[in-house]
N, C-alpha and C. Protein backbone atom coordinates (compact mmCIF):
# COMPACT_ATOMS: atom_id res chain seq x y z
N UNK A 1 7.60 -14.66 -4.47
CA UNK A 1 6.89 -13.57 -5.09
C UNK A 1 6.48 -12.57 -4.02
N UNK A 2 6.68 -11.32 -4.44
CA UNK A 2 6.18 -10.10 -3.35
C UNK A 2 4.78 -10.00 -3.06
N UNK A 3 3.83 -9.55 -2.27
CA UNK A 3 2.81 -9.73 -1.26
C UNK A 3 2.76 -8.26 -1.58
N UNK A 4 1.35 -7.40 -1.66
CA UNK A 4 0.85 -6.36 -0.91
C UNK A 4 -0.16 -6.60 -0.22
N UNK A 5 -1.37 -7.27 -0.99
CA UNK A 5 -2.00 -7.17 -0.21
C UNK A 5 -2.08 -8.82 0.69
N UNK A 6 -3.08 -8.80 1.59
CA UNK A 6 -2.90 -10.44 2.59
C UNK A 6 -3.50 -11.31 1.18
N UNK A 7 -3.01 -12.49 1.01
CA UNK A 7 -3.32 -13.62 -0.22
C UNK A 7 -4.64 -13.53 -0.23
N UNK A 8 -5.70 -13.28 1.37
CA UNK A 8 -7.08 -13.26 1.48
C UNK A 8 -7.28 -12.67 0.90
N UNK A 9 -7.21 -11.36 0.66
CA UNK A 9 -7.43 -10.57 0.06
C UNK A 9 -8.08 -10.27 -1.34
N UNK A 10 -6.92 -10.57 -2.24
CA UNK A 10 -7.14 -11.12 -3.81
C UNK A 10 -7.91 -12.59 -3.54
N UNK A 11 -7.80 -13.56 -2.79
CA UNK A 11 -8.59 -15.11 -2.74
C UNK A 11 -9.89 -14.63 -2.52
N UNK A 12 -10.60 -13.77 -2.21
CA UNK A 12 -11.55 -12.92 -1.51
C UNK A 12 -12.40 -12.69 -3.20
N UNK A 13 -11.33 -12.47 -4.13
CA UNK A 13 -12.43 -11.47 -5.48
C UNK A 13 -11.44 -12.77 -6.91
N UNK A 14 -10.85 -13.66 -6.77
CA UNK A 14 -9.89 -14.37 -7.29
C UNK A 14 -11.26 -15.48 -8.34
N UNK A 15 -12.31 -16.12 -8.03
CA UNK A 15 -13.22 -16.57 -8.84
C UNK A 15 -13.86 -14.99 -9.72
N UNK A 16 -13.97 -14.38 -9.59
CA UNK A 16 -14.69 -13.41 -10.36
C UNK A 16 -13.50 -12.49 -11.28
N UNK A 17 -12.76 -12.45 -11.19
CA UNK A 17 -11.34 -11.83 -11.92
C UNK A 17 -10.55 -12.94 -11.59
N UNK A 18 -10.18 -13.58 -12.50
CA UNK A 18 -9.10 -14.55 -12.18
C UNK A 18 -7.90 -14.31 -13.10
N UNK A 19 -8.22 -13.75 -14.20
CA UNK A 19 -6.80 -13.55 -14.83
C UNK A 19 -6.61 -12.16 -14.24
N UNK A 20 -7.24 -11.52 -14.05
CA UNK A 20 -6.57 -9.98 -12.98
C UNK A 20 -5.91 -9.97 -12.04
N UNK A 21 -6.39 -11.41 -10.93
CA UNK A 21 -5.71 -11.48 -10.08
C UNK A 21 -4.33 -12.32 -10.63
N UNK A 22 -4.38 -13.19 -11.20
CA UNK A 22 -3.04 -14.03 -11.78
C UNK A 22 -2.04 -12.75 -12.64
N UNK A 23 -2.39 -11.62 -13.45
CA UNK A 23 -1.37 -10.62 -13.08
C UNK A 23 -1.24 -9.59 -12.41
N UNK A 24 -1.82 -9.73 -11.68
CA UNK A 24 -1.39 -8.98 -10.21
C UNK A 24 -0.29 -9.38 -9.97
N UNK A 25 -0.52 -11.18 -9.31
CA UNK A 25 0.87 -11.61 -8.78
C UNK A 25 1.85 -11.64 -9.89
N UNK A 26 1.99 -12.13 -11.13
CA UNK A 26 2.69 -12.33 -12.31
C UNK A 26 3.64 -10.98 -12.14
N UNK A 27 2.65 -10.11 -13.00
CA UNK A 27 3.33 -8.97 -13.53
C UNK A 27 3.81 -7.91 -12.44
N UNK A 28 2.35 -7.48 -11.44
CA UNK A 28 2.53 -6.57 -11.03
C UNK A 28 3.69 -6.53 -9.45
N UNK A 29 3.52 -7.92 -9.01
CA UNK A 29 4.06 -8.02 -7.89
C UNK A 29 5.21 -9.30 -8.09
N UNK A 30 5.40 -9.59 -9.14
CA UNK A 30 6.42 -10.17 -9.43
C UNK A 30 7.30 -9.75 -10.47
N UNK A 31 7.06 -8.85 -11.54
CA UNK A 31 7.77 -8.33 -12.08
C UNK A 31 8.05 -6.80 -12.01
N UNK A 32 7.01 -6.13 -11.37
CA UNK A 32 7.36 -4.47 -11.40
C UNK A 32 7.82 -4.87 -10.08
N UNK A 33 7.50 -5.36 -8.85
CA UNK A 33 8.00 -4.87 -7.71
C UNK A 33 9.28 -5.23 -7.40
N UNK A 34 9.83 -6.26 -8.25
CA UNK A 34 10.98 -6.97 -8.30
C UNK A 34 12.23 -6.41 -9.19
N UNK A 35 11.58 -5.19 -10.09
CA UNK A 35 12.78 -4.37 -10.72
C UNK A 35 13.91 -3.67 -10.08
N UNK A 36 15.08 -3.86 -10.12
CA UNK A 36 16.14 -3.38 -9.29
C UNK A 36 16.29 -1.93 -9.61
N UNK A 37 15.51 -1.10 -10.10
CA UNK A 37 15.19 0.29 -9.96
C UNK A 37 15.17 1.03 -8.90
N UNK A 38 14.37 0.46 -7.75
CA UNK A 38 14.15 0.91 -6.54
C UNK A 38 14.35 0.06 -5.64
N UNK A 39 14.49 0.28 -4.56
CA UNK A 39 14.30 -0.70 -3.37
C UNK A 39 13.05 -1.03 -3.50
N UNK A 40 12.33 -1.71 -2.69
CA UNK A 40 11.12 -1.94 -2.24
C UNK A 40 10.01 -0.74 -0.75
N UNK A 41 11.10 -0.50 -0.12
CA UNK A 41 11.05 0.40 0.31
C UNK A 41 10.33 1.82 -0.37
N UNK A 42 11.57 1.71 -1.09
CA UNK A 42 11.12 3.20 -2.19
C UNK A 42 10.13 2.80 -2.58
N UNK A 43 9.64 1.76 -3.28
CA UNK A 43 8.24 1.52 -3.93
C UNK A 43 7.37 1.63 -3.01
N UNK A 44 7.34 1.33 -2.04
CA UNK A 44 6.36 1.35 -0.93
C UNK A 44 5.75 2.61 -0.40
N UNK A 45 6.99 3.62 -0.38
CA UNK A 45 7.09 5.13 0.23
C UNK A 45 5.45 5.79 -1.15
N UNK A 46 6.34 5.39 -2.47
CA UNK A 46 5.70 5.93 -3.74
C UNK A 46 4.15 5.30 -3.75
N UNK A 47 3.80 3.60 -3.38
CA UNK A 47 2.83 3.38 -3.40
C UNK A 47 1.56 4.22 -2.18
N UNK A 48 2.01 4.15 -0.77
CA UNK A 48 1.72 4.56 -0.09
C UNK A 48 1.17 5.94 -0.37
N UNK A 49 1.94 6.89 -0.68
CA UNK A 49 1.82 8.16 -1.06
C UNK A 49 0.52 8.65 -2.52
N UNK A 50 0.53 7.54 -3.05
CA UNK A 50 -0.26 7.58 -4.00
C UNK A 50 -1.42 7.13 -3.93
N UNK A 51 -1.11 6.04 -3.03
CA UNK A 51 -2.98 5.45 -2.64
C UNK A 51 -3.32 6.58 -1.75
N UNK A 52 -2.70 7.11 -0.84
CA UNK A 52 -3.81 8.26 -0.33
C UNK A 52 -4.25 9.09 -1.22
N UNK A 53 -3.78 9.87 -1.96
CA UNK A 53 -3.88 10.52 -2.56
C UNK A 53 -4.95 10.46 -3.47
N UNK A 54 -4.79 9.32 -4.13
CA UNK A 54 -6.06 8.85 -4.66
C UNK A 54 -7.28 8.55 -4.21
N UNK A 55 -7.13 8.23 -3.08
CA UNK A 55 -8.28 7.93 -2.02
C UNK A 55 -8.80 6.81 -1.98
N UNK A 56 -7.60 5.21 -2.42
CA UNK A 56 -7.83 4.18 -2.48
C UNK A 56 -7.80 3.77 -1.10
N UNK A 57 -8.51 3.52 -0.08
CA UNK A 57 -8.59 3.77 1.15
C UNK A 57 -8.43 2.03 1.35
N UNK A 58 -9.08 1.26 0.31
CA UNK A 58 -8.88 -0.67 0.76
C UNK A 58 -7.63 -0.77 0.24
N UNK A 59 -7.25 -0.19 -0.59
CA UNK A 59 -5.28 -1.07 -1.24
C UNK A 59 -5.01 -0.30 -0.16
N UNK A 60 -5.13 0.55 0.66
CA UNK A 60 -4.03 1.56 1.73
C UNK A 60 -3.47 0.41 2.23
N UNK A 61 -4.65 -0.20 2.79
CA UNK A 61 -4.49 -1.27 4.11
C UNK A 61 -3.26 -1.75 4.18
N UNK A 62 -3.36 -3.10 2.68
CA UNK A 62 -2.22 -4.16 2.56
C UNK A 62 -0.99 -3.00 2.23
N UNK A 63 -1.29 -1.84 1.94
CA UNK A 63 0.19 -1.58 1.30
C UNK A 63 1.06 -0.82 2.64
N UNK A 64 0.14 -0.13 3.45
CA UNK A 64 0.98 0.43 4.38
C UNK A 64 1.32 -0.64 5.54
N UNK A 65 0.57 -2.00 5.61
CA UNK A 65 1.63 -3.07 6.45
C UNK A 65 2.62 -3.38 5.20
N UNK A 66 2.64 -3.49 4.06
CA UNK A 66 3.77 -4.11 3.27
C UNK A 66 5.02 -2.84 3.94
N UNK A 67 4.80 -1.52 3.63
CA UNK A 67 5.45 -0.92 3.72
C UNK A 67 6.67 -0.59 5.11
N UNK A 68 5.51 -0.97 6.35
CA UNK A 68 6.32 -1.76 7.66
C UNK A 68 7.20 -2.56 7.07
N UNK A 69 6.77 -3.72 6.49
CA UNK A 69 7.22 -5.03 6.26
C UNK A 69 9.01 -4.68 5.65
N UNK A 70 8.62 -3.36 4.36
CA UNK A 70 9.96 -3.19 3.78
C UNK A 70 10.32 -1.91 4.56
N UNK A 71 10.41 -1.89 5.90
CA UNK A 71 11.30 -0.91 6.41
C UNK A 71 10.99 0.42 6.17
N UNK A 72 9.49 0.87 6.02
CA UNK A 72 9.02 2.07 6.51
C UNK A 72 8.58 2.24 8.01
N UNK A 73 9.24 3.09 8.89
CA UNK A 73 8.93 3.30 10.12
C UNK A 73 7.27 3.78 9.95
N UNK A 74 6.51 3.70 10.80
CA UNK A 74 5.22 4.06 11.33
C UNK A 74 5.62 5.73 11.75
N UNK A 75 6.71 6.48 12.02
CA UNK A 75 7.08 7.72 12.06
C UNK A 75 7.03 8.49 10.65
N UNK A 76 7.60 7.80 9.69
CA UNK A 76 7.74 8.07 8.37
C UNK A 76 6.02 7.95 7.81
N UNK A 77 5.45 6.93 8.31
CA UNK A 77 4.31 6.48 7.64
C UNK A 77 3.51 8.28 8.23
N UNK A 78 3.80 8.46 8.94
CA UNK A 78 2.84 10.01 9.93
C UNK A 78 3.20 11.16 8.96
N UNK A 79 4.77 11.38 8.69
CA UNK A 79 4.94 12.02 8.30
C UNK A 79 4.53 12.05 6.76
N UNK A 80 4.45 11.25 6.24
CA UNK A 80 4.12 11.24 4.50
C UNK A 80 2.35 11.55 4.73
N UNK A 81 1.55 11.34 5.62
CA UNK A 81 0.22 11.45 5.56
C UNK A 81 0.25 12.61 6.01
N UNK A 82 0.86 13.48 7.26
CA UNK A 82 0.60 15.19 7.30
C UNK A 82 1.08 15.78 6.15
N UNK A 83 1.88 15.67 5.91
CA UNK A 83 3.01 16.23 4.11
C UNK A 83 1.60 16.05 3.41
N UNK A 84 1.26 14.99 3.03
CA UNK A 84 0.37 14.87 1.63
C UNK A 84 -0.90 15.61 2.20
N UNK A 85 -1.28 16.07 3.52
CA UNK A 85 -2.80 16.75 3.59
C UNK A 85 -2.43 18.42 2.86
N UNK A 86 -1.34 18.85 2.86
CA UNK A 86 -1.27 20.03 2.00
C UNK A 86 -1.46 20.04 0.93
N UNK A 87 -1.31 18.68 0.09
CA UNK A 87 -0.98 18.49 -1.54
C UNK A 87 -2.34 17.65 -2.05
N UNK A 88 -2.75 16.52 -1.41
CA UNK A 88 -4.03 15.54 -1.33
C UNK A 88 -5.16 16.30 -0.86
N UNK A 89 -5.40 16.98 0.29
CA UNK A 89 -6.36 17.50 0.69
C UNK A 89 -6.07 16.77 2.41
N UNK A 90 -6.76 18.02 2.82
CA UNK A 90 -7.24 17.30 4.25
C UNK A 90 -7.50 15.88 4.57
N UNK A 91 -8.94 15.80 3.90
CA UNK A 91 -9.86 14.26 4.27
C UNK A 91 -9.28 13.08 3.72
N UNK A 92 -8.48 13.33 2.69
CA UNK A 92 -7.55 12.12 2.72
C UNK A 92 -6.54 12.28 3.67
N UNK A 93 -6.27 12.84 4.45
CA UNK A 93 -4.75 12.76 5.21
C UNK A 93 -5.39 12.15 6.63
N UNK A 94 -6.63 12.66 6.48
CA UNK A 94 -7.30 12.57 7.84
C UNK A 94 -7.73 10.87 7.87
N UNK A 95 -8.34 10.43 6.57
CA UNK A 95 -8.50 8.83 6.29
C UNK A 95 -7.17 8.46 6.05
N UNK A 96 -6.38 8.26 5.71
CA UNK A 96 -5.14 7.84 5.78
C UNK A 96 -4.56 7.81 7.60
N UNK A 97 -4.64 8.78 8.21
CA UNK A 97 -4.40 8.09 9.39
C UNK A 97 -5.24 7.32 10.18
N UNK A 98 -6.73 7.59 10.16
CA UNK A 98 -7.33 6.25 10.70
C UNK A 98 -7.45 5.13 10.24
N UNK A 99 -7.15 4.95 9.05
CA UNK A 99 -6.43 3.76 8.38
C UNK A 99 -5.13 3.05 8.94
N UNK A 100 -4.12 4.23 8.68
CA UNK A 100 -2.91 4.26 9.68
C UNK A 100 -3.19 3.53 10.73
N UNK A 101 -3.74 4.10 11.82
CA UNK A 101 -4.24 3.71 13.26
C UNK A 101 -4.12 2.66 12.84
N UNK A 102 -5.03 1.75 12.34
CA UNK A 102 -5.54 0.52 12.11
C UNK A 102 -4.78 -0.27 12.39
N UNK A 103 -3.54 0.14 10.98
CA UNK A 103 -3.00 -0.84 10.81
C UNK A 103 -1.84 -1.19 11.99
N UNK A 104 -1.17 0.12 11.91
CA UNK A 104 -0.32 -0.20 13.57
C UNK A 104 -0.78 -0.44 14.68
N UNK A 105 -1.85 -0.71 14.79
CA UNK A 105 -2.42 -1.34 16.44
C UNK A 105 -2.52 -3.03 16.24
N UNK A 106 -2.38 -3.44 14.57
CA UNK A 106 -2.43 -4.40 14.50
C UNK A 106 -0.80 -4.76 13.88
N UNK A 107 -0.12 -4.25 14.14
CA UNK A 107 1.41 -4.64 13.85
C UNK A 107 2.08 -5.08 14.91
């Protein structure tokens, strides 16, 4: 089954939502991420791009190492966060890379 965020993560909030987290993995990361629609990649590019945007700044985390994981360069990861400060706004582009930071110092 596909991973975004670390298993800690969801095990972290998993007694207090437990059927949320059981389709998380079920549906959301076992059946949408697993549709031969896109690569994973591509899903990643699209997730990525959308959690900034939104300004989900804790899913960023797990999704932009998943997105390493499926073969997004950390070059690509720069470039989708300057691109989206024209369209998102600044302060998300600006939290998105110290997020960024984060995560590639720990890759």
């Amino acid at each position: 089954m596909a991973q975004s965020q670390p298993a800690s993560a969801r095990d972290a909030v998993r007694a207090v939502v437990p059927d949320l987290i059981g389709y998380t993995e079920k549906w959301l990361f076992g059946e949408v991420w697993e549709r031969p629609g896109l690569k994973k990649r591509d899903r990643s590019l699209i997730v990525v791009a959308t959690l900034i945007a939104l300004g989900r700044e804790r899913q960023l985390v797990g999704h932009l190492q998943r997105a390493l994981d499926n073969g997004v360069t950390k070059n690509e990861i720069s470039e989708i966060i300057t691109h989206l400060a024209f369209y998102a706004g600044w302060p998300a582009a600006m939290t998105a890379a110290q997020i960024a930071k984060d995560v590639f110092e720990r890759s």
